[in-house]
N, C-alpha and C. Protein backbone atom coordinates (compact mmCIF):
# COMPACT_ATOMS: atom_id res chain seq x y z
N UNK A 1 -14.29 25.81 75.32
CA UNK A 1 -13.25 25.26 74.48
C UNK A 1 -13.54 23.79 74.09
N UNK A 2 -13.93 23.17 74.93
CA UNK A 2 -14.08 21.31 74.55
C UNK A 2 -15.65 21.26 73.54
N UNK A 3 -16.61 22.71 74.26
CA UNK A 3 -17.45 22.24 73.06
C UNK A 3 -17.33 22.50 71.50
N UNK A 4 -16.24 23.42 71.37
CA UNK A 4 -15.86 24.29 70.26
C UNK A 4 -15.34 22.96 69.79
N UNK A 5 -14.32 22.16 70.37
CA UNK A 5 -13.99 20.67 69.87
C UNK A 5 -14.09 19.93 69.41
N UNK A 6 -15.90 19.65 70.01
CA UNK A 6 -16.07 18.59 69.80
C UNK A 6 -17.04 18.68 68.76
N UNK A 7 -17.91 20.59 68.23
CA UNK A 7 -18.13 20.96 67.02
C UNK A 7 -17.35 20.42 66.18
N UNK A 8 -15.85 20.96 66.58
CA UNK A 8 -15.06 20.69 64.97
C UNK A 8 -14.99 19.45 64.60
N UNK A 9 -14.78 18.30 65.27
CA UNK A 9 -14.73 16.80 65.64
C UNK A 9 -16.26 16.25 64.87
N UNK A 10 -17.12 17.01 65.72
CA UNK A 10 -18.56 16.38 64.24
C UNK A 10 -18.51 16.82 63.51
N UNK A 11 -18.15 18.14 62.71
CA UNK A 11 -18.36 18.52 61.68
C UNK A 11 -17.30 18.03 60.51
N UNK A 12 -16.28 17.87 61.11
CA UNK A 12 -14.38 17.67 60.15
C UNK A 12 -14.71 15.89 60.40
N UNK A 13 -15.27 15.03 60.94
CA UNK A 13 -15.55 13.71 60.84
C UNK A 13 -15.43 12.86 59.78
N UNK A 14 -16.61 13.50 59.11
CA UNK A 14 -17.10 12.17 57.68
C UNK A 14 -15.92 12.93 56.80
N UNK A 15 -15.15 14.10 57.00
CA UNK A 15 -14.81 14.64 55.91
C UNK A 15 -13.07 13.88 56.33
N UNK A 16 -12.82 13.68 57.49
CA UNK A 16 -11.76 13.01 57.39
C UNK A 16 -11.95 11.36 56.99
N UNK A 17 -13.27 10.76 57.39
CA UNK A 17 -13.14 9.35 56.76
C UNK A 17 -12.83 9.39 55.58
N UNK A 18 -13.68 10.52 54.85
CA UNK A 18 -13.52 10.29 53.00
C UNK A 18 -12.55 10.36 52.87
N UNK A 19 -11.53 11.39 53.23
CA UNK A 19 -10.09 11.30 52.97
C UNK A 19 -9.15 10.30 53.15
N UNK A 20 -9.78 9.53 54.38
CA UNK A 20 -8.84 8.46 54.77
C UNK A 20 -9.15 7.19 53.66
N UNK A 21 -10.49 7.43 53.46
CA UNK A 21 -10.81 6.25 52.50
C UNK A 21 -10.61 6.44 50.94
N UNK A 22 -9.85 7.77 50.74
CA UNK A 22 -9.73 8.03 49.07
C UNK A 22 -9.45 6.84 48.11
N UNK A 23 -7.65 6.88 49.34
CA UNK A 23 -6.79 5.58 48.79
C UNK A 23 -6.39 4.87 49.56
N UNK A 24 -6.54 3.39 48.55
CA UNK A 24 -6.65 1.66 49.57
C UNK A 24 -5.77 1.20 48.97
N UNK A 25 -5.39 0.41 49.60
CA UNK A 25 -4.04 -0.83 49.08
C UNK A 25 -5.02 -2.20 49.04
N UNK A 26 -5.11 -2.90 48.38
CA UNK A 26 -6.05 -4.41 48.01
C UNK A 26 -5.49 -5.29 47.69
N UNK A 27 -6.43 -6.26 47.45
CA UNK A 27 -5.15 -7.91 46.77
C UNK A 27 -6.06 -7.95 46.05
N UNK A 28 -5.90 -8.24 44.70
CA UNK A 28 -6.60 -8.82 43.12
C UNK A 28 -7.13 -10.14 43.26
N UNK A 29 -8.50 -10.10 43.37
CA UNK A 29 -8.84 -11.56 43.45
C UNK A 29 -9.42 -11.97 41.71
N UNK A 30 -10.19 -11.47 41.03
CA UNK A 30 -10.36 -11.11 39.58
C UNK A 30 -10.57 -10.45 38.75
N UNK A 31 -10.37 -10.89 37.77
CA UNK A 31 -10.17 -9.77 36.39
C UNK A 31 -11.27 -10.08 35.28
N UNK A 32 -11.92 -9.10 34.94
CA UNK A 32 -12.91 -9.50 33.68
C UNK A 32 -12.07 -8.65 32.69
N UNK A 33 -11.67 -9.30 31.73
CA UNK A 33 -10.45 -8.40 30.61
C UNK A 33 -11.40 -8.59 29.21
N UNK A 34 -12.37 -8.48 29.13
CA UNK A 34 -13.44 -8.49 28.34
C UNK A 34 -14.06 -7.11 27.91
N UNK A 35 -13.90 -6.26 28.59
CA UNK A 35 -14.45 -5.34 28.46
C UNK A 35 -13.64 -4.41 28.28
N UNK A 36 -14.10 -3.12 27.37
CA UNK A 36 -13.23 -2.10 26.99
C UNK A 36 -12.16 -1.60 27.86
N UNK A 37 -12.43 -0.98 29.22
CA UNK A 37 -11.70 -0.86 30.32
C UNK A 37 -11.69 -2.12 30.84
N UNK A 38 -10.40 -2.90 31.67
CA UNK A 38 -10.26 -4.03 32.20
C UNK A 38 -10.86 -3.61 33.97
N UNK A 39 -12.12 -4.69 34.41
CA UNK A 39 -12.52 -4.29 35.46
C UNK A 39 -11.85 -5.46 36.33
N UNK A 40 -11.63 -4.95 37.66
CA UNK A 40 -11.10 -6.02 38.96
C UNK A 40 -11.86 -5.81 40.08
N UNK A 41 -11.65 -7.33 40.28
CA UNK A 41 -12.13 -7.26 41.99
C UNK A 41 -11.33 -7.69 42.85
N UNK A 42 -11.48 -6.19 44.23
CA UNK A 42 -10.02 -6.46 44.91
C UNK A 42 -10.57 -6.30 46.19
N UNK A 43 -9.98 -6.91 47.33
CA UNK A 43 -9.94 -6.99 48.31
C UNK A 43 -9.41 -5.68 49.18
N UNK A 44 -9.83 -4.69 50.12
CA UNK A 44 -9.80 -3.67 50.57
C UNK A 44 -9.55 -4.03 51.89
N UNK A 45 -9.68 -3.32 52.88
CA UNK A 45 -9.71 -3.38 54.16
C UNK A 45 -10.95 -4.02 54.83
N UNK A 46 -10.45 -4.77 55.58
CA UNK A 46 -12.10 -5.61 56.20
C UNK A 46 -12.30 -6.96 55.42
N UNK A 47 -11.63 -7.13 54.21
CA UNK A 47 -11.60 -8.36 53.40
C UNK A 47 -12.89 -8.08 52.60
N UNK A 48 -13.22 -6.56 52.51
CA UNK A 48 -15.05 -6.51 51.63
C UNK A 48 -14.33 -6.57 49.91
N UNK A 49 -15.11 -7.20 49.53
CA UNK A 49 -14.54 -7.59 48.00
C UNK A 49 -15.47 -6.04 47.08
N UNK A 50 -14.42 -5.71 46.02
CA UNK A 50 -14.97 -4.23 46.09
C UNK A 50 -14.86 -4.30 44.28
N UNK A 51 -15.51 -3.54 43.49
CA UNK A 51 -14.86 -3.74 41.93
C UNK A 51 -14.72 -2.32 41.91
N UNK A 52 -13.17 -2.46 40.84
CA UNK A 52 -13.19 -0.71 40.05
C UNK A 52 -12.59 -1.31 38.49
N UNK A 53 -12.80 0.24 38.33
CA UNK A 53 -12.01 -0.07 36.78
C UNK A 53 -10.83 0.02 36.67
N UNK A 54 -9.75 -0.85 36.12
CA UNK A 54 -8.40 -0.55 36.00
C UNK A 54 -8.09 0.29 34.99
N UNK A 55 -7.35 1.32 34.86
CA UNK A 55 -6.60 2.18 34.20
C UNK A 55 -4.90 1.24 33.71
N UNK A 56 -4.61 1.64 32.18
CA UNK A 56 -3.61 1.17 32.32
C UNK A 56 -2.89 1.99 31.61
N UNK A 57 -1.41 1.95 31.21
CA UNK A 57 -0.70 2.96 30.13
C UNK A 57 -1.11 2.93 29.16
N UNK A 58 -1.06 3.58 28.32
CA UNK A 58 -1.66 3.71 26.75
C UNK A 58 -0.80 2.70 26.56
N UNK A 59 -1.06 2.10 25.43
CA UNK A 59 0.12 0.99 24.51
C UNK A 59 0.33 -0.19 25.54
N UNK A 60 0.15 -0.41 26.48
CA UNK A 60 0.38 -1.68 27.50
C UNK A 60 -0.69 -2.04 28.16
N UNK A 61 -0.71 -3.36 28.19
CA UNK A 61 -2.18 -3.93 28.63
C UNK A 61 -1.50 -5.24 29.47
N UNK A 62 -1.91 -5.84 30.59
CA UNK A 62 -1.59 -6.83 31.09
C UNK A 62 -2.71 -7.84 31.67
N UNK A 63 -2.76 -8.65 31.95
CA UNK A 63 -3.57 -9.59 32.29
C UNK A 63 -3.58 -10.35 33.91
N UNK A 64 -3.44 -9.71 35.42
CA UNK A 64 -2.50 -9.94 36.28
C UNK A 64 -3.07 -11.09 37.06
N UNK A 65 -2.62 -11.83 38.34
CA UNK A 65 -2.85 -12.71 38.22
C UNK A 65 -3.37 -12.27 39.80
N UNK A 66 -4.96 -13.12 40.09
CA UNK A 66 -5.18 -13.40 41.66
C UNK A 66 -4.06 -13.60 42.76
N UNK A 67 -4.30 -12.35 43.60
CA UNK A 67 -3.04 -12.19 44.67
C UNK A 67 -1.81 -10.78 44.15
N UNK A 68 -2.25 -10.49 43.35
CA UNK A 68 -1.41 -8.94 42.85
C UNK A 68 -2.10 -7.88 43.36
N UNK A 69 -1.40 -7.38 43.73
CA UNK A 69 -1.46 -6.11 44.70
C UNK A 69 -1.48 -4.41 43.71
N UNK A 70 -3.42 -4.14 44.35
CA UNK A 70 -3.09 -2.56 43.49
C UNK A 70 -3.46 -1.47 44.42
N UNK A 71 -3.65 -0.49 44.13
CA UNK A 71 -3.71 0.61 44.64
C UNK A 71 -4.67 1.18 44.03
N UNK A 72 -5.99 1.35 45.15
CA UNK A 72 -7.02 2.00 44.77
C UNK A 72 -7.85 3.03 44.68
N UNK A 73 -8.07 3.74 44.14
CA UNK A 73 -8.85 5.36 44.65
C UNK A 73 -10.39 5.11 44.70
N UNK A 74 -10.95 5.72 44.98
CA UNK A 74 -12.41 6.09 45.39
C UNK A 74 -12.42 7.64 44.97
N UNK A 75 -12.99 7.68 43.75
CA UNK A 75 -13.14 8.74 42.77
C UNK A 75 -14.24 9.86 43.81
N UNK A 76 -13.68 10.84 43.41
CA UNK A 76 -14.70 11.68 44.53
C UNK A 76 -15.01 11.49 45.92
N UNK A 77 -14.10 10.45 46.22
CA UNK A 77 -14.26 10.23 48.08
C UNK A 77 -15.17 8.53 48.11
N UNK A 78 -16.15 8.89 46.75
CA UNK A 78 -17.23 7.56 46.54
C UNK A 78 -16.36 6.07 46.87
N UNK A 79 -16.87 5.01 47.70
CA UNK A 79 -16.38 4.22 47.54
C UNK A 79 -17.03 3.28 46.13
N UNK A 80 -18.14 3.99 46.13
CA UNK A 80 -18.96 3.56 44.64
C UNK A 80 -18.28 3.35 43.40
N UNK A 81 -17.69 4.40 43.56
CA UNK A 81 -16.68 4.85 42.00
C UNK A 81 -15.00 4.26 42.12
N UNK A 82 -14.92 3.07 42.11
CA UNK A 82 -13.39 2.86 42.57
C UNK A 82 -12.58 2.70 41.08
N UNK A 83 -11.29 3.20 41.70
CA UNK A 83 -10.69 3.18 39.68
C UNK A 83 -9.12 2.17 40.88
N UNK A 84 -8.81 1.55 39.79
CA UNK A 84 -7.39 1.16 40.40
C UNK A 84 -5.98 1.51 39.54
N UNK A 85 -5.04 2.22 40.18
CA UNK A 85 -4.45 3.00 39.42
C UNK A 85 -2.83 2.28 39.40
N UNK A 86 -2.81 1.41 39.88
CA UNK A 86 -1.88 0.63 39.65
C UNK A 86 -2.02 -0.50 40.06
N UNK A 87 -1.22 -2.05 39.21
CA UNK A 87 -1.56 -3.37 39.49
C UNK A 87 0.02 -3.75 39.83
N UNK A 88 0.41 -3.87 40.58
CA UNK A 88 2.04 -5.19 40.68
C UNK A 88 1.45 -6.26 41.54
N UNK A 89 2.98 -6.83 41.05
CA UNK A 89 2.42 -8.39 41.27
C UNK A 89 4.51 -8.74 41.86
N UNK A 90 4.93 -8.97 43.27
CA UNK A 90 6.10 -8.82 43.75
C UNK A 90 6.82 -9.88 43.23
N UNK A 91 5.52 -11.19 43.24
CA UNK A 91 6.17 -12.86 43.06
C UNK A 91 6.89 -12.78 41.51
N UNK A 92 6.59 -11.57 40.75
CA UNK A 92 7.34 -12.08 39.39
C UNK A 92 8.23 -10.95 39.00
N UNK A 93 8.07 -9.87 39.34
CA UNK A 93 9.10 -8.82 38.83
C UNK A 93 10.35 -9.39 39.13
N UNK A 94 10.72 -8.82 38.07
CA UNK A 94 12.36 -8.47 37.81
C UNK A 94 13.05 -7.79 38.76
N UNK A 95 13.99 -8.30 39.16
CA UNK A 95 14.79 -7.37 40.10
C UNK A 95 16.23 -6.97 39.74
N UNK A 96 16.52 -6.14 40.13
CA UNK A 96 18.44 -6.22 40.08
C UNK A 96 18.52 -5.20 39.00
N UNK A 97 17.77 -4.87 38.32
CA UNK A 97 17.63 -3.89 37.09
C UNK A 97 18.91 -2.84 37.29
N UNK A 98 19.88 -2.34 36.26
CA UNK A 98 20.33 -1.60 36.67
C UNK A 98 19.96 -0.18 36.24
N UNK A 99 20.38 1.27 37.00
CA UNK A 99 19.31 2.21 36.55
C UNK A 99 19.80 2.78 35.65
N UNK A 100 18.08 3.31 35.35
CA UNK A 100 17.92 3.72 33.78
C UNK A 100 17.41 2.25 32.48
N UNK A 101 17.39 0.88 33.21
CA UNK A 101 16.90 -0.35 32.37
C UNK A 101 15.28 -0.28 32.61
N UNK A 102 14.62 -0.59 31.62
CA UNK A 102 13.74 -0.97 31.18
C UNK A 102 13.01 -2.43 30.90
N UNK A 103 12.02 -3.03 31.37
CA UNK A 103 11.90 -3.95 30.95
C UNK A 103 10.46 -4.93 31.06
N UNK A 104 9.93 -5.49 29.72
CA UNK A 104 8.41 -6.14 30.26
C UNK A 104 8.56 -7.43 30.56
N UNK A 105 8.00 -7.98 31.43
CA UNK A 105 8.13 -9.54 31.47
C UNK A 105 6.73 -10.26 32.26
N UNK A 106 6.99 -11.13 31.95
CA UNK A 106 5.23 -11.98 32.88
C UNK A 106 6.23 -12.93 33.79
N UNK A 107 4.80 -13.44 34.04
CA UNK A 107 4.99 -15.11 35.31
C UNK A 107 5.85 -16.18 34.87
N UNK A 108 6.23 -16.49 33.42
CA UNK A 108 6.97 -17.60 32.88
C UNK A 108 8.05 -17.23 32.70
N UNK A 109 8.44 -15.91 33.10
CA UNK A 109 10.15 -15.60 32.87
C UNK A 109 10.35 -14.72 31.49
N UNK A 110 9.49 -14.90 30.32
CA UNK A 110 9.66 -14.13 28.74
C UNK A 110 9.62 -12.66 29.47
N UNK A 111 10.92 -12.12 28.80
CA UNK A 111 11.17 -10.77 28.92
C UNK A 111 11.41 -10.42 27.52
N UNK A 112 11.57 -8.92 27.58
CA UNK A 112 12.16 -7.99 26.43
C UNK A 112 12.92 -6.95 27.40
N UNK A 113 14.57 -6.83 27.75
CA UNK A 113 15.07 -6.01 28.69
C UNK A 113 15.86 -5.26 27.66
N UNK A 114 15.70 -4.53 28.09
CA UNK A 114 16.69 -2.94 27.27
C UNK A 114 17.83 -2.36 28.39
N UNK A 115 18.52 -3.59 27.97
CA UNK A 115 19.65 -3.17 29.18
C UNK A 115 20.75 -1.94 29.08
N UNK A 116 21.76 -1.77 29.65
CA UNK A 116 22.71 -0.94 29.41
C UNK A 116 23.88 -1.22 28.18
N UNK A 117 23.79 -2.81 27.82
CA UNK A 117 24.67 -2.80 27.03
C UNK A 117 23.76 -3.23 25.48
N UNK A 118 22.75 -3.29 25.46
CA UNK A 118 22.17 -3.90 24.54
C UNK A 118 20.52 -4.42 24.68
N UNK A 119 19.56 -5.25 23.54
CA UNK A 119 18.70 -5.66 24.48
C UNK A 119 18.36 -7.04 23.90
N UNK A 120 17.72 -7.47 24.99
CA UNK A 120 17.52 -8.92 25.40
C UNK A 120 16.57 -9.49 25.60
N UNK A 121 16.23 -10.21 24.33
CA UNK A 121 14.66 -10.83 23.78
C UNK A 121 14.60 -12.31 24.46
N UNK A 122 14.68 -12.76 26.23
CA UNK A 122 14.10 -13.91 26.53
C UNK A 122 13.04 -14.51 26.15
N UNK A 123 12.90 -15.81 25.31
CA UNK A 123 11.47 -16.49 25.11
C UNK A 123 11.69 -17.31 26.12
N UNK A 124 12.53 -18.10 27.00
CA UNK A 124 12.55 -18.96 27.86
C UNK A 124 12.10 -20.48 27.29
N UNK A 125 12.44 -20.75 26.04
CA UNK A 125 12.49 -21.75 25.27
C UNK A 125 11.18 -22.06 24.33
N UNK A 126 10.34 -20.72 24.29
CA UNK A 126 9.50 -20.41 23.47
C UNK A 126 9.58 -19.73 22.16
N UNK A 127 8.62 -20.03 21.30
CA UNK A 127 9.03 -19.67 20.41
C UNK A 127 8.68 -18.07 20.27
N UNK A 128 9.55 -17.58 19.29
CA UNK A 128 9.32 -15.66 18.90
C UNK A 128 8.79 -15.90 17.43
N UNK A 129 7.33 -15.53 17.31
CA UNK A 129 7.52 -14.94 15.90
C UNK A 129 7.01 -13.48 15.36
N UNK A 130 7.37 -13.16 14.34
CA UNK A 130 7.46 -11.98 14.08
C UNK A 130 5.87 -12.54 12.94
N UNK A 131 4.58 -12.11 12.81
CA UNK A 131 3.51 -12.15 12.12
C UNK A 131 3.07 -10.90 11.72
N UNK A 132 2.51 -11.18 10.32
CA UNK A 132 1.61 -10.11 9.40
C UNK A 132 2.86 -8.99 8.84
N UNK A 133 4.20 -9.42 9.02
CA UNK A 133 5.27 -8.37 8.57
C UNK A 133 5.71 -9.01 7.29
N UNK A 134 5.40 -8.34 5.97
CA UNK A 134 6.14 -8.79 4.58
C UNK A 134 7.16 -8.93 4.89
N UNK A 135 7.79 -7.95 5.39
CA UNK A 135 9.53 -7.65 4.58
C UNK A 135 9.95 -7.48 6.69
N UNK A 136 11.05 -7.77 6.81
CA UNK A 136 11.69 -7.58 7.58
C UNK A 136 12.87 -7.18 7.72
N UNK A 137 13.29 -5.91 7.95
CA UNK A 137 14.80 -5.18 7.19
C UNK A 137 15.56 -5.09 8.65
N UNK A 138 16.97 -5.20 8.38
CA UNK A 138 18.32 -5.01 9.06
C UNK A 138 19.30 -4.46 8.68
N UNK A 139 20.06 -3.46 9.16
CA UNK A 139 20.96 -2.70 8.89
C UNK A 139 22.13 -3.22 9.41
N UNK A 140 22.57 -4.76 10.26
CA UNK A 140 23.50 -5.24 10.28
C UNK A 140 23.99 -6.64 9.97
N UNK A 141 24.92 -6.97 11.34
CA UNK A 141 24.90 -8.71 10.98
C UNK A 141 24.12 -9.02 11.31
N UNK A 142 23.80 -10.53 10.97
CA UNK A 142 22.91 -11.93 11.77
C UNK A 142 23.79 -12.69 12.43
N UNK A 143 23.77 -13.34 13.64
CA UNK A 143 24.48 -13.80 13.63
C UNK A 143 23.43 -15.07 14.41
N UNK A 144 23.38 -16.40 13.81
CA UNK A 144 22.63 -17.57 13.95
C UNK A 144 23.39 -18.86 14.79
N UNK A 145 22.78 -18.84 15.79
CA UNK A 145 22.99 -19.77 16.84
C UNK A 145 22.93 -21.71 16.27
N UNK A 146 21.71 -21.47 15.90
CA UNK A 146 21.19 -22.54 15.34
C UNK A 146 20.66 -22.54 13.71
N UNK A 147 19.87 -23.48 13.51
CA UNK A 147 19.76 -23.14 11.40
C UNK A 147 18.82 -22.53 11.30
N UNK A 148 18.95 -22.71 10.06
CA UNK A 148 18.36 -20.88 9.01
C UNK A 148 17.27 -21.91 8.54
N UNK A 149 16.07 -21.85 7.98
CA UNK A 149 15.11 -21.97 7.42
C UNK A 149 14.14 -21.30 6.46
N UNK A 150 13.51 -21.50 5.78
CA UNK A 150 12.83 -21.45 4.81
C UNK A 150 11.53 -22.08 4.29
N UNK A 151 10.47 -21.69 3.75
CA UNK A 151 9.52 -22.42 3.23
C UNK A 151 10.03 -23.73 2.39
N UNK A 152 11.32 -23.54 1.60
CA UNK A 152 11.45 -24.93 1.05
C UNK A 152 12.81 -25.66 1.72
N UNK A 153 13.05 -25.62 2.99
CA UNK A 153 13.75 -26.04 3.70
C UNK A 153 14.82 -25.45 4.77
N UNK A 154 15.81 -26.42 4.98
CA UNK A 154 16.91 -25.67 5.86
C UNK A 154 17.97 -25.04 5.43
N UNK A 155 19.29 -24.63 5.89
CA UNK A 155 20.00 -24.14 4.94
C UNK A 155 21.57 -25.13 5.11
N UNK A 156 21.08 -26.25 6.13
CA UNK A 156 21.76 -27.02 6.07
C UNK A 156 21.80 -28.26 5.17
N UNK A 157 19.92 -28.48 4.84
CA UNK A 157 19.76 -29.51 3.97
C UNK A 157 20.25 -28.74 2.31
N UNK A 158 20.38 -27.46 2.17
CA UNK A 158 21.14 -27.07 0.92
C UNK A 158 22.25 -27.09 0.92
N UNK A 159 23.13 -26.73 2.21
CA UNK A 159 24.49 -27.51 1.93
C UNK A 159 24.94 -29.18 1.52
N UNK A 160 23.98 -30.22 2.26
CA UNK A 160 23.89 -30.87 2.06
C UNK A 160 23.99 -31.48 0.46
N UNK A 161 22.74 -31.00 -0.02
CA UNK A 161 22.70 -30.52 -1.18
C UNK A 161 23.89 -30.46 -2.21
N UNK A 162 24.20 -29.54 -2.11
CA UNK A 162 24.92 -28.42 -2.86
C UNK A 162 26.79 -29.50 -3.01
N UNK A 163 26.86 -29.94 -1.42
CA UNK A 163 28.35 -30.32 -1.20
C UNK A 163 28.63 -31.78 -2.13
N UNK A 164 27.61 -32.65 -2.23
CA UNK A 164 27.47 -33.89 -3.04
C UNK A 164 26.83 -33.83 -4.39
N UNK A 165 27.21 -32.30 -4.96
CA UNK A 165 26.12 -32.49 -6.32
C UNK A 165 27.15 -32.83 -7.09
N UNK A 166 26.81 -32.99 -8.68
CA UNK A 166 27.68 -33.25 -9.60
C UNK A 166 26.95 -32.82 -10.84
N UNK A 167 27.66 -32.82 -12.36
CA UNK A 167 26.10 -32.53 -13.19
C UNK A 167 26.87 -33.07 -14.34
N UNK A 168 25.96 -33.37 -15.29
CA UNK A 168 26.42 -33.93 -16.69
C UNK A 168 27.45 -33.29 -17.47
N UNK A 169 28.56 -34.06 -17.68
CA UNK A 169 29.53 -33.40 -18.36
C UNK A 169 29.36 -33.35 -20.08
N UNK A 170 30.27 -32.54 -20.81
CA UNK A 170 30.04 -32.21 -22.07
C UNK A 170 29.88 -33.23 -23.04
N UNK A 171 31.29 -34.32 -22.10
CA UNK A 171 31.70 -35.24 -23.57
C UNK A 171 31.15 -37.08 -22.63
N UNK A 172 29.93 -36.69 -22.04
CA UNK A 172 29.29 -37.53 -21.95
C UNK A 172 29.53 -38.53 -20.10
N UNK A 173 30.36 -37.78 -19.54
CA UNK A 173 30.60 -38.54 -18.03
C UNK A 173 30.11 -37.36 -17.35
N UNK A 174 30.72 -37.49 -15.93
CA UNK A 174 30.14 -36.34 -14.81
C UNK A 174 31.12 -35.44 -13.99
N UNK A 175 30.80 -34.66 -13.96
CA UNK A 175 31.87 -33.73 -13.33
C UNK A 175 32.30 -33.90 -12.26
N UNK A 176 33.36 -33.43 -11.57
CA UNK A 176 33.27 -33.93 -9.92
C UNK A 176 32.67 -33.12 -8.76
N UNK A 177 32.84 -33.31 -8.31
CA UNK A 177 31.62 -33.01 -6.79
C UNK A 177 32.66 -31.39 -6.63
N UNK A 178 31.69 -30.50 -6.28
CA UNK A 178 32.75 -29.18 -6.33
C UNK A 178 33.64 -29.34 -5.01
N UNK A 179 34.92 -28.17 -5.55
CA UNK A 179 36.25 -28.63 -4.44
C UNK A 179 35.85 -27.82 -3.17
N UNK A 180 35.17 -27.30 -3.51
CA UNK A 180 34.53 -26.37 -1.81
C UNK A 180 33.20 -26.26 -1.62
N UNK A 181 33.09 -27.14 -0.32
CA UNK A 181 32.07 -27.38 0.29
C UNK A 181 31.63 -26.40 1.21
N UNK A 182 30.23 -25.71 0.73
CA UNK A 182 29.13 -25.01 1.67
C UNK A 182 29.08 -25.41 3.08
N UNK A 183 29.90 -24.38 4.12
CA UNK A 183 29.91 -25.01 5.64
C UNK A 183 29.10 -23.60 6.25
């Protein structure tokens, strides 16, 4: 019986390391985001610095930062072949989400949250612009915090404008300044 054991024990061996070594938990030390697939190098067990390729969602790409935590496979058991199949990073996520919310955000706080009541374009005092779009269409209100602008100005310097004009009258004086002023 113990030698029948200790058969199964050499033989079921390397086949349980591979298994044990499929999947690793690591810390992100760098990123080469240069290349078609984004490759990392992450820290494994033992502190051996290891590279795989990161996989990411179609349509989302991120850039993560040294000290983010992924989860790694060893393709075929190979520690050769490492793919990393997920990147988080704890120090910046969002928390408190309520469920069913959605939401992308980085290290400086800029989100886009799709909350339950609406959604919520944080720049965190950066600017948003919308580029390479002609036309930009809305099916409701605007409603403007601060002023409106334009290539040939503000829409306050046209009230401005507009509230002190006057124009040549018929029989040779000037009209008066109109009785309602652009607010």
């Amino acid at each position: 019986m113990a030698d029948q054991r200790r058969t199964w024990q050499r033989l079921m061996g390397p086949v349980w390391r591979r298994i044990r070594l499929l999947v690793s938990r690591g810390v992100l030390k760098l990123v080469d985001d240069s290349l078609k697939l984004q490759s990392v190098q992450v820290t494994l067990l033992g502190d051996q610095p290891a590279y795989a390729e990161r996989f990411q969602q179609y349509g989302f790409t991120s850039h993560p930062h040294p000290g983010a935590e992924a989860i790694v496979a060893a393709v075929g058991g190979a520690r050769a072949h490492l793919v990393a199949l997920s990147v988080d990073d704890r120090r910046y996520r969002l928390k408190a989400l309520a469920k069913g919310e959605v939401a992308i955000y980085d290290d400086q706080g800029q989100r886009v949250h799709l909350t339950r009541a609406g959604i919520v374009i944080d720049g965190v005092g950066k600017p948003v612009q919308f580029v390479n779009c002609p036309d930009v269409h809305m099916d409701g209100n605007l409603h403007v915090a601060g002023d409106v602008s334009d290539k040939n100005g503000s829409m306050q310097e046209m009230r401005d404008t507009y509230n002190v004009h006057d124009h040549g009258g018929d029989s040779g004086g000037t009209t008066s300044k109109p009785s309602q002023g652009m607010s």
